[in-house]
C-alpha atoms as a PDB file:
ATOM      1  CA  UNK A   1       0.000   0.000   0.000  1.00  0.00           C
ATOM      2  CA  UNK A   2       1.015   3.269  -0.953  1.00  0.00           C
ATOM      3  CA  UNK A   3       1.750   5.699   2.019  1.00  0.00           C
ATOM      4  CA  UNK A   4      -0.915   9.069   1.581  1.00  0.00           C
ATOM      5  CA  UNK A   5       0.772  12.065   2.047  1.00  0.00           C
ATOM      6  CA  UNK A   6      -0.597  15.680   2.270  1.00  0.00           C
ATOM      7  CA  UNK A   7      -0.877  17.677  -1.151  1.00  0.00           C
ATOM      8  CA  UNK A   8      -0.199  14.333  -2.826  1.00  0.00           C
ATOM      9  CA  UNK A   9      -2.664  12.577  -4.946  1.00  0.00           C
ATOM     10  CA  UNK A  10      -4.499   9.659  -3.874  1.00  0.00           C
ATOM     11  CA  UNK A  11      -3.181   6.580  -6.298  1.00  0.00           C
ATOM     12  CA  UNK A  12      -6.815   4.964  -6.134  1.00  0.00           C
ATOM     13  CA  UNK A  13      -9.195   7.658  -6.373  1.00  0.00           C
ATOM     14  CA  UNK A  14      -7.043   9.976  -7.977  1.00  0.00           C
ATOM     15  CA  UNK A  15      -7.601  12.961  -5.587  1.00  0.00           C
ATOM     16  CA  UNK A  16      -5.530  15.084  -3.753  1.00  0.00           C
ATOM     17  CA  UNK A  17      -4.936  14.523   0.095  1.00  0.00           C
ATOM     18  CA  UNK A  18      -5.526  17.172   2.272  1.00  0.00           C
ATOM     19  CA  UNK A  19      -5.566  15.808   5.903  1.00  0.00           C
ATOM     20  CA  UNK A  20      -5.134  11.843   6.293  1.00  0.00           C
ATOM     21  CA  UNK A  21      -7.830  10.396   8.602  1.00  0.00           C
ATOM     22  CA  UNK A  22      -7.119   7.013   9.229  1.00  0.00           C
ATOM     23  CA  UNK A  23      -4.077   4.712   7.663  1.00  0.00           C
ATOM     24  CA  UNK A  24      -3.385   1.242   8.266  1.00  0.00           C
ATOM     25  CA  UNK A  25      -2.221  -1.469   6.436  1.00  0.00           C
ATOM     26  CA  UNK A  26      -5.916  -2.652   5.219  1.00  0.00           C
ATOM     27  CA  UNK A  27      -7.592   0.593   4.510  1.00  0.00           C
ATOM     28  CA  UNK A  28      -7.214   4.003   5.079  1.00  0.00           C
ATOM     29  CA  UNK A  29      -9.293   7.282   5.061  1.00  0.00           C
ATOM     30  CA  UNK A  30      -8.943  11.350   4.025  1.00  0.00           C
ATOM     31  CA  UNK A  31      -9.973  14.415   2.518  1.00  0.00           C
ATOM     32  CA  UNK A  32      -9.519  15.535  -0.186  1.00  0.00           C
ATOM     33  CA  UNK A  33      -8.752  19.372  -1.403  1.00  0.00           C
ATOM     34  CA  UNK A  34     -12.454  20.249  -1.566  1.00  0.00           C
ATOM     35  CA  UNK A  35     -13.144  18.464   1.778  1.00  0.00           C
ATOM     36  CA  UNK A  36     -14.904  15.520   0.372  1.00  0.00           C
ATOM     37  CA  UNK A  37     -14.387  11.834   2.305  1.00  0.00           C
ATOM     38  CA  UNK A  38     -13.014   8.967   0.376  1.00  0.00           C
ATOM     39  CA  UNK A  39     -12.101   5.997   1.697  1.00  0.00           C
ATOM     40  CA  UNK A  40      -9.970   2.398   0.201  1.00  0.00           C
ATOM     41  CA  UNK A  41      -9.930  -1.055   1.613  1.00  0.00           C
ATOM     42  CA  UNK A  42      -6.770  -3.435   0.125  1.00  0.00           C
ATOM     43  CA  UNK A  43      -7.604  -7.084   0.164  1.00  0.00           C
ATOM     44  CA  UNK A  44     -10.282  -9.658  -0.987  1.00  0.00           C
ATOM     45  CA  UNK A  45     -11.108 -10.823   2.246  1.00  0.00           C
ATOM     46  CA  UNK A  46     -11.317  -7.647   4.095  1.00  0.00           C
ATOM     47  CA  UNK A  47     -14.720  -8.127   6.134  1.00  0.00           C
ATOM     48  CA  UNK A  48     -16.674  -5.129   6.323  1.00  0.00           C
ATOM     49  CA  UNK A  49     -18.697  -5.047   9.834  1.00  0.00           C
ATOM     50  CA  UNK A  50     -22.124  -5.510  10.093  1.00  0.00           C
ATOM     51  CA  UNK A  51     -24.184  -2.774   9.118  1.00  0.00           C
ATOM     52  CA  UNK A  52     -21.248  -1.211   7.665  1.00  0.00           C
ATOM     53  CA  UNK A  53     -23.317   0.026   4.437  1.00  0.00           C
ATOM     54  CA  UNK A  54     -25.872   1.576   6.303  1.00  0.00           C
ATOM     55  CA  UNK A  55     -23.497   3.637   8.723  1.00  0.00           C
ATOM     56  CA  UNK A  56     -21.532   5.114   5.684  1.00  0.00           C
ATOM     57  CA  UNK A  57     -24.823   6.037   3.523  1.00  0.00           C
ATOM     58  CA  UNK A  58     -25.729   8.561   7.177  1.00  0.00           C
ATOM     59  CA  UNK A  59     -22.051   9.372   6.760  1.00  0.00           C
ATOM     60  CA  UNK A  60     -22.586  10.427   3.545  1.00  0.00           C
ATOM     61  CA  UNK A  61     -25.490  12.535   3.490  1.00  0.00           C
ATOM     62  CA  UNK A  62     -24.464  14.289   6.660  1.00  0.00           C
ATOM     63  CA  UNK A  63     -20.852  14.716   4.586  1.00  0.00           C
ATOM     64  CA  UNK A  64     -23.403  16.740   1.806  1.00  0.00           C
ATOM     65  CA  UNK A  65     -25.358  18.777   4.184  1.00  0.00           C
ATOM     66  CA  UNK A  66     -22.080  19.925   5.622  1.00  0.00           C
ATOM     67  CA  UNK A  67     -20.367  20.970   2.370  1.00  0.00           C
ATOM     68  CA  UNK A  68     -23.441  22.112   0.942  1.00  0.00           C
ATOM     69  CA  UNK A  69     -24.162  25.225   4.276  1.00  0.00           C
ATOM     70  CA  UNK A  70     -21.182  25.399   6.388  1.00  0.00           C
ATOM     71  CA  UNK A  71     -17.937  27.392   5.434  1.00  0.00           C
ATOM     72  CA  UNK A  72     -14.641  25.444   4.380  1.00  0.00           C
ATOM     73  CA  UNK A  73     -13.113  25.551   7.714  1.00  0.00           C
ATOM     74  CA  UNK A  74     -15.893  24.076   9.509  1.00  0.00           C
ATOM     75  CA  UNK A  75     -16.405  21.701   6.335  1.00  0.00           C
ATOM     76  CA  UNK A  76     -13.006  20.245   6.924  1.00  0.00           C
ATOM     77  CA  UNK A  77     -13.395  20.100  10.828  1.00  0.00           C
ATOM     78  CA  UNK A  78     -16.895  18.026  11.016  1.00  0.00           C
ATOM     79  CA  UNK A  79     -15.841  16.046   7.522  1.00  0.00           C
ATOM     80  CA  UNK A  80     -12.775  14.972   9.578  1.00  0.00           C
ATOM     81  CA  UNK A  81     -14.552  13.761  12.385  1.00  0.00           C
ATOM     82  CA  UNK A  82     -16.729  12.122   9.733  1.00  0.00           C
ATOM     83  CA  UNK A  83     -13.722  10.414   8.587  1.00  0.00           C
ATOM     84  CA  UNK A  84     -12.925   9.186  11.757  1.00  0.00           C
ATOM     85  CA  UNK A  85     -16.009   7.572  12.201  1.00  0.00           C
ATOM     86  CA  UNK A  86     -15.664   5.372   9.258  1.00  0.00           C
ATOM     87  CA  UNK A  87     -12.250   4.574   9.806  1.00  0.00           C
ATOM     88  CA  UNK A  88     -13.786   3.290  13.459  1.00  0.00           C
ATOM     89  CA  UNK A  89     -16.154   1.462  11.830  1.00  0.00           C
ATOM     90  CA  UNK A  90     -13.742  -0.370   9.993  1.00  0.00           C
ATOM     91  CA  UNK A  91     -11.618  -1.343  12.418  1.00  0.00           C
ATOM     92  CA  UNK A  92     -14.592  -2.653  14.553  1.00  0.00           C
ATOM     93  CA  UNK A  93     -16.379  -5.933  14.678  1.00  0.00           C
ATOM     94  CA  UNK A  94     -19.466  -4.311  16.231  1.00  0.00           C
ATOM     95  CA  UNK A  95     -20.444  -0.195  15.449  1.00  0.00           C
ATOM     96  CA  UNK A  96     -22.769  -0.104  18.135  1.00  0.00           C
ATOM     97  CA  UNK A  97     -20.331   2.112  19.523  1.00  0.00           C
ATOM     98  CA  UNK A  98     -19.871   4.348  16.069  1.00  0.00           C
ATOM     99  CA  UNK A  99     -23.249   4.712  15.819  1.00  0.00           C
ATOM    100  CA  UNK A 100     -23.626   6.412  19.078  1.00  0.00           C
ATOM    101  CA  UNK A 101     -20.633   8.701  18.542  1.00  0.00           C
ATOM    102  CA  UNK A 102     -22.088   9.362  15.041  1.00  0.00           C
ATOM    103  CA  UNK A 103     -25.560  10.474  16.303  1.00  0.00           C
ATOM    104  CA  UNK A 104     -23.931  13.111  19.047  1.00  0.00           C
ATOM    105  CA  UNK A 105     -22.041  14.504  15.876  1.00  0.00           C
ATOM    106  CA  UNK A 106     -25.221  14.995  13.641  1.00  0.00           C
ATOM    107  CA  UNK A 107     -26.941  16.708  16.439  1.00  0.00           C
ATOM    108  CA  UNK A 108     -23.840  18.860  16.272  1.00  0.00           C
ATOM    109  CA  UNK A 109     -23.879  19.500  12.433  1.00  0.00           C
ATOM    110  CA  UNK A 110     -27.691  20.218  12.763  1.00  0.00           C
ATOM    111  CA  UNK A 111     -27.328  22.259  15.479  1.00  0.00           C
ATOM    112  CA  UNK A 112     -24.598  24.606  13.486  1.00  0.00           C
ATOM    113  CA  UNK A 113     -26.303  24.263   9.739  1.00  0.00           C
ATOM    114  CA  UNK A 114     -29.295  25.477  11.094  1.00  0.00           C
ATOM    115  CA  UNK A 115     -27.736  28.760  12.780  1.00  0.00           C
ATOM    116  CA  UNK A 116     -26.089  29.533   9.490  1.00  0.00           C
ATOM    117  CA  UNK A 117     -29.165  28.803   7.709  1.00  0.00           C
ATOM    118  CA  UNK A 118     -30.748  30.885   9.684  1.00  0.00           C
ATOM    119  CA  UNK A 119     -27.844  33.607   9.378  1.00  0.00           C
ATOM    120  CA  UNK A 120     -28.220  33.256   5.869  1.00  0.00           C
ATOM    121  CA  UNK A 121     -32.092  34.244   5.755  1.00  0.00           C
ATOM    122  CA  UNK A 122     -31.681  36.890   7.984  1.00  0.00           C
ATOM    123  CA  UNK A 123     -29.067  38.336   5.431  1.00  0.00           C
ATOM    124  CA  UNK A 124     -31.460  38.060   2.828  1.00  0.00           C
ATOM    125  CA  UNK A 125     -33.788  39.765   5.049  1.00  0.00           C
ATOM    126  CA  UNK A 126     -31.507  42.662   5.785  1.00  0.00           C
ATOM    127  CA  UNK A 127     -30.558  43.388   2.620  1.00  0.00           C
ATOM    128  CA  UNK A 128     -34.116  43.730   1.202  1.00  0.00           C
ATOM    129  CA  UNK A 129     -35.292  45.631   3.699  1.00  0.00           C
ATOM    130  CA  UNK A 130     -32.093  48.400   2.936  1.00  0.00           C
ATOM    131  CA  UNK A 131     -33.615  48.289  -0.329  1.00  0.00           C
ATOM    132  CA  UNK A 132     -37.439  49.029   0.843  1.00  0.00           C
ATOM    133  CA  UNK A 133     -36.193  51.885   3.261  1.00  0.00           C
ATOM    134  CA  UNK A 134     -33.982  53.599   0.611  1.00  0.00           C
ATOM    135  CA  UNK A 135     -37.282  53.493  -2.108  1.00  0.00           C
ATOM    136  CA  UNK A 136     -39.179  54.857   0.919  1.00  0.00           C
ATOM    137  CA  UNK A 137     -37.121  57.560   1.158  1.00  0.00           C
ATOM    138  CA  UNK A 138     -36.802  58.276  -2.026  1.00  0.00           C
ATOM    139  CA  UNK A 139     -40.635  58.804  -2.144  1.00  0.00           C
ATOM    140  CA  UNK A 140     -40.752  60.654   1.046  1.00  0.00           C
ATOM    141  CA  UNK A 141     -38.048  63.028   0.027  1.00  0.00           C
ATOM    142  CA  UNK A 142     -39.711  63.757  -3.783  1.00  0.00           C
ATOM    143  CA  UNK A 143     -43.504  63.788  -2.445  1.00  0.00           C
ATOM    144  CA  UNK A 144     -44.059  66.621  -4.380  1.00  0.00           C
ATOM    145  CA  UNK A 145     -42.892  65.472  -7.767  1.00  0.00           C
ATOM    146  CA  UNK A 146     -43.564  62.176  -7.435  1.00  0.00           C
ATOM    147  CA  UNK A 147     -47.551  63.335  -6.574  1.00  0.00           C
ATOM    148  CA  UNK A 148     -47.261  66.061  -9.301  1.00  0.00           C
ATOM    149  CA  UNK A 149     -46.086  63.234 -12.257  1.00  0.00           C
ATOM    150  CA  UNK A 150     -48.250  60.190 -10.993  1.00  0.00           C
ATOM    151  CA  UNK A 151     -51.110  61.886  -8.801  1.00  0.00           C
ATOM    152  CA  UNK A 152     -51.406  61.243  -5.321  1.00  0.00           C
ATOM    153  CA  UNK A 153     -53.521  58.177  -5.430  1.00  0.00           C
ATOM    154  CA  UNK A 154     -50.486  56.532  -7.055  1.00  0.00           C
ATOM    155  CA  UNK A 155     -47.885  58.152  -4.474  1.00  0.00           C
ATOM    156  CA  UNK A 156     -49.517  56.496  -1.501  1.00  0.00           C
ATOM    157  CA  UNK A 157     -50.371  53.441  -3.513  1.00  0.00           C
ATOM    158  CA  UNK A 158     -46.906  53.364  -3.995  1.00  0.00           C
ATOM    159  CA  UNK A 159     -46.101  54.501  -0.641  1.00  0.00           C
ATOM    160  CA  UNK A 160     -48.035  52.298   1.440  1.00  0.00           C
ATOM    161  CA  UNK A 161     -46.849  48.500  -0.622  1.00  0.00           C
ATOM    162  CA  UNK A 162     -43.321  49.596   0.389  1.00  0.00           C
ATOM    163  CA  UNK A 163     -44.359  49.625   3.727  1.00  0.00           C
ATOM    164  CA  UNK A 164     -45.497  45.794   3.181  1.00  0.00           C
ATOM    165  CA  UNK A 165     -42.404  45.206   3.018  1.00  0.00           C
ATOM    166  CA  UNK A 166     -41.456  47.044   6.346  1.00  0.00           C
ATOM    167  CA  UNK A 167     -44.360  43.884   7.751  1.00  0.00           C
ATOM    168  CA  UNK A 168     -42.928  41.277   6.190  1.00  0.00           C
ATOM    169  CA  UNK A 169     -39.780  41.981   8.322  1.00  0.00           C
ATOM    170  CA  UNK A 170     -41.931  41.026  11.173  1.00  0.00           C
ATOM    171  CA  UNK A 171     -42.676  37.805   9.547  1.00  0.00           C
ATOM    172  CA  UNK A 172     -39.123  36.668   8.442  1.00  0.00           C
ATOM    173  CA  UNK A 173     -38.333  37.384  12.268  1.00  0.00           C
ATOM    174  CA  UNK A 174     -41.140  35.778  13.555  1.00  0.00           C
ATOM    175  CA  UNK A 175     -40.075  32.885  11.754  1.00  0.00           C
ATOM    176  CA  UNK A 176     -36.875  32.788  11.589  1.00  0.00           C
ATOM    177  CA  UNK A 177     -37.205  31.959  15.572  1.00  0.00           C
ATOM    178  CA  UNK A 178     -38.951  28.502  14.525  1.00  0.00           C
ATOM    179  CA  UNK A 179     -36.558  27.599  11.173  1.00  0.00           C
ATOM    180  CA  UNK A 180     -35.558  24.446  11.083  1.00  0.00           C
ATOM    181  CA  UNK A 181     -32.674  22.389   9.013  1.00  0.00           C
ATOM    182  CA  UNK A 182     -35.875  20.284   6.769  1.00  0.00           C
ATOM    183  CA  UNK A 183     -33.960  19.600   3.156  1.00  0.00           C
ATOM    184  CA  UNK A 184     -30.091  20.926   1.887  1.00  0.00           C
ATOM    185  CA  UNK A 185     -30.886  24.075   0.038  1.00  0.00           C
ATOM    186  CA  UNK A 186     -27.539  26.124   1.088  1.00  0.00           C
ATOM    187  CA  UNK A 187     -26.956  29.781   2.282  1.00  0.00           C
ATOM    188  CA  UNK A 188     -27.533  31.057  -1.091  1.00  0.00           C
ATOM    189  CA  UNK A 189     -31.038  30.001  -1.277  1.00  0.00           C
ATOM    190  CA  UNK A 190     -31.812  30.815   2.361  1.00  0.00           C
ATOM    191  CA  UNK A 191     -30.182  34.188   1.712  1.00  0.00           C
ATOM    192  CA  UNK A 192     -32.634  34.591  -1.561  1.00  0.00           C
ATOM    193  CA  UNK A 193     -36.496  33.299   0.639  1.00  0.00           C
ATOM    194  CA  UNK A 194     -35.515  35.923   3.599  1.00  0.00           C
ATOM    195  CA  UNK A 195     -35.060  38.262   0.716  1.00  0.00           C
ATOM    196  CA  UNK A 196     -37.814  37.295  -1.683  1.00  0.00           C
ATOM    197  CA  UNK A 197     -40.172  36.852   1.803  1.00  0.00           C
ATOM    198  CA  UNK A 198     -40.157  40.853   2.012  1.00  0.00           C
ATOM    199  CA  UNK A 199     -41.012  41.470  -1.533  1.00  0.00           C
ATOM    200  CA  UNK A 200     -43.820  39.297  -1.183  1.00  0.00           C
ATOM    201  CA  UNK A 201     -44.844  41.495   1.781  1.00  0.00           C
ATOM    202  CA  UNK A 202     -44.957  44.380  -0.612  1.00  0.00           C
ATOM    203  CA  UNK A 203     -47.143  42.498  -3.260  1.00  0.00           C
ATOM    204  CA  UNK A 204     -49.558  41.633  -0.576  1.00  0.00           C
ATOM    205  CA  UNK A 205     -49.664  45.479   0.165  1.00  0.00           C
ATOM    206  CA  UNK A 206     -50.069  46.361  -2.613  1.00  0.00           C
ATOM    207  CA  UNK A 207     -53.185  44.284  -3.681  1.00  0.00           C
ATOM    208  CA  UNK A 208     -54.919  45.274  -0.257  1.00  0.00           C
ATOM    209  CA  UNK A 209     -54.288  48.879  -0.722  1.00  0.00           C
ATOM    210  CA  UNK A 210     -55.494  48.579  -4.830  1.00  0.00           C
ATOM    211  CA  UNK A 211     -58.786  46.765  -3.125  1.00  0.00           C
ATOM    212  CA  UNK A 212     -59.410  49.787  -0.627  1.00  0.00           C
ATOM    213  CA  UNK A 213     -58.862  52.470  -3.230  1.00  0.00           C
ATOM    214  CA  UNK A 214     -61.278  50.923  -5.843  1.00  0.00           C
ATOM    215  CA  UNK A 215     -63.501  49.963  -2.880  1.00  0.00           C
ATOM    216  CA  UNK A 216     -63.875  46.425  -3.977  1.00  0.00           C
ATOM    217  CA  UNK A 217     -63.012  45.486   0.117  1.00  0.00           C
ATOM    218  CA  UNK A 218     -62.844  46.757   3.439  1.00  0.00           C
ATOM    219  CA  UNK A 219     -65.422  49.186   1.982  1.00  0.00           C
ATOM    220  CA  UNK A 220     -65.788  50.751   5.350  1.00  0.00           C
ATOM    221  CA  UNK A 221     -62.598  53.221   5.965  1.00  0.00           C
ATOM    222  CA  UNK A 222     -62.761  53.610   2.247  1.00  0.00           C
ATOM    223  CA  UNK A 223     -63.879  57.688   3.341  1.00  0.00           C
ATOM    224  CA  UNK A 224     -60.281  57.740   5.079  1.00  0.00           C
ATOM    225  CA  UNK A 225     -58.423  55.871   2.000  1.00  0.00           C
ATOM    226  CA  UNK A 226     -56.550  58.951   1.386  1.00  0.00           C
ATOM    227  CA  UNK A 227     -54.918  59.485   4.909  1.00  0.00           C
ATOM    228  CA  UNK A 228     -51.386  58.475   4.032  1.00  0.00           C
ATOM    229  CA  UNK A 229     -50.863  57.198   7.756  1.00  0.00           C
ATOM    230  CA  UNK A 230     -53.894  54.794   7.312  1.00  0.00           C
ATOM    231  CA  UNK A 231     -52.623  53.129   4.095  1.00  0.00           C
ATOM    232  CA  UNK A 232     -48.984  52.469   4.993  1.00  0.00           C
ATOM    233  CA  UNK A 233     -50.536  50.982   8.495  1.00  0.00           C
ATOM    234  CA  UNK A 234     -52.660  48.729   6.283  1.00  0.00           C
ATOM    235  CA  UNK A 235     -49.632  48.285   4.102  1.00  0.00           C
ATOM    236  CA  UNK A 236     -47.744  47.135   7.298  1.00  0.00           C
ATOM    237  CA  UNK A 237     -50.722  44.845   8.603  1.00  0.00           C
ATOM    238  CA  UNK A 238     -50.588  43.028   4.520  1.00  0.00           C
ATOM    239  CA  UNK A 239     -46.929  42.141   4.650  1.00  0.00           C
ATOM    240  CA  UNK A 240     -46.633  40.905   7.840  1.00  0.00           C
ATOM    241  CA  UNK A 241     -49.715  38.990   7.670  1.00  0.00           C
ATOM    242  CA  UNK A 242     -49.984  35.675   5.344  1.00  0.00           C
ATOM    243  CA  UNK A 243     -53.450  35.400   6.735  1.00  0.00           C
ATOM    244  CA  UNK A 244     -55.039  38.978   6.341  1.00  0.00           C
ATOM    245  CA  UNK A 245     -54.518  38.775   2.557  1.00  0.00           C
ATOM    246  CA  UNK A 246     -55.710  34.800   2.258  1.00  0.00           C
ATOM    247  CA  UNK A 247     -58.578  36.058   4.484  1.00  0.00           C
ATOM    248  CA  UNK A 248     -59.616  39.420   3.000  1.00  0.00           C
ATOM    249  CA  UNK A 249     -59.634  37.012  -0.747  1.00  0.00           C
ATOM    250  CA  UNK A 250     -62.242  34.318   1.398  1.00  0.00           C
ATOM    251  CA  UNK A 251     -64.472  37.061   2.409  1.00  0.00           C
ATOM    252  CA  UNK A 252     -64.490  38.074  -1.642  1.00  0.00           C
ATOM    253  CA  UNK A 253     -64.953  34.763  -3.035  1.00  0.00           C
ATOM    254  CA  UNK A 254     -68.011  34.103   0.026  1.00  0.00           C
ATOM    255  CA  UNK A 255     -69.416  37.672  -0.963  1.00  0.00           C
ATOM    256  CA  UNK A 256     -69.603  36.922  -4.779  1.00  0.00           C
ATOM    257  CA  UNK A 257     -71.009  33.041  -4.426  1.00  0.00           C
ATOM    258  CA  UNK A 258     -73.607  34.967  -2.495  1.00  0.00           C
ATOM    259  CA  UNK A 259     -74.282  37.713  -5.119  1.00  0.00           C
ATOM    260  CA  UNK A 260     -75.009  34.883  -7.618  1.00  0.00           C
ATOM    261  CA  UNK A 261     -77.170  32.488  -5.754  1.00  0.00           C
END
């Protein structure tokens, strides 16, 4: 067997070593350069321990939710101990023992994904709310040209959707409380839903505040739909509310069904 050495490649899987796990004379185990496991046993009659198959496939897809959310220098600290745990399981009649010492590290890797997943969707958050605030200002600080080119309906149409945005923010937080590590989607699409999650708030706005102008709902502050406070507190309550907008849409549907028959 050919010793592995460090920046060297790997004569059987043809990948360069980064840190050597486990090497004996019947196997051995390391990482490679992008912090991936491999593994090699020498010898026909090598016997594998029970269970062996089903150990490494956990190994495995705990080796892909780490690469896929954690940074490179935890990727090569928890792939490492990864490593170790199949090199223990090959040296061991009975895992048992792995298996235990595997679980306490998933609970670890779960434990740190999901803070960086949720890191990552606060990002997202953060950065479209900068976005919301500077349009806001932008509006607030042009009032009078923005109302003279698009009339003021359309300013604090306008106005008050941006502010669904400022409600989503009290969703993503809200929620961000209770998110959970459920499938491997990475940091970049964690970092797009927190972002996406306050556009959607100004969508919702916006459709609530287009129903109140044209009086199709919540016909009865429609005589106060041009107090600018009113609308971007309505634009506030849309965003941060999934349920106002599914439940204002209900009311509709009920209203029309009623109409007809």
């Amino acid at each position: 067997m050919q010793e592995l050495i460090s920046g060297e490649k790997d004569p059987i899987h043809g990948k360069i070593v980064k840190t050597v796990a486990v090497q004996c004379e019947e196997y051995y185990v390391f990482i490679d350069t992008n912090n991936e496991i491999f593994y090699a046993v020498f010898g026909h009659n090598f016997k594998y321990p029970e269970n062996f198959n089903k150990l490494n496939s956990k190994i495995r897809r705990l080796e892909v939710l780490v690469l896929f959310n954690l940074d490179k220098r935890n990727q090569a600290n928890y792939n490492y101990l990864l490593a170790n745990n199949i090199g223990e399981a090959l040296d061991e009649p009975n895992i048992d023992g792995v298996w235990e010492e595997l679980k306490n590290i998933e609970n670890d890797i779960n434990v740190i994904v999901n803070n960086e997943q949720k890191k990552s969707f606060t990002y997202g958050t953060n950065v479209s709310l900068l976005l919301i605030l500077i349009c806001v200002a932008v509006l607030f600080c042009n009032k009078n040209y923005f109302t003279k080119n698009l009339g003021l309906n359309a300013y604090q149409i306008c106005l008050g959707s941006l502010f669904g945005g400022v409600g989503a923010l009290i969703f993503n937080y809200s929620k961000s409380k209770k998110y959970q590590v459920s499938r491997i989607i990475g940091q970049y699409y964690n970092f797009l839903e927190g972002g996406l999650r306050i556009f959607y708030g100004v969508i919702y706005a916006l459709i609530i505040i287009l129903g109140i102008k044209s009086g199709i709902i919540l016909s009865f502050i429609n005589g106060n739909s041009n107090s600018l406070s009113l609308i971007c507190f309505i634009g506030i309550l849309a965003g941060a509310s999934d349920t106002f907008i599914v439940g204002i849409l209900k009311s509709l549907e009920k209203k029309s069904t009623d109409e007809e028959n």
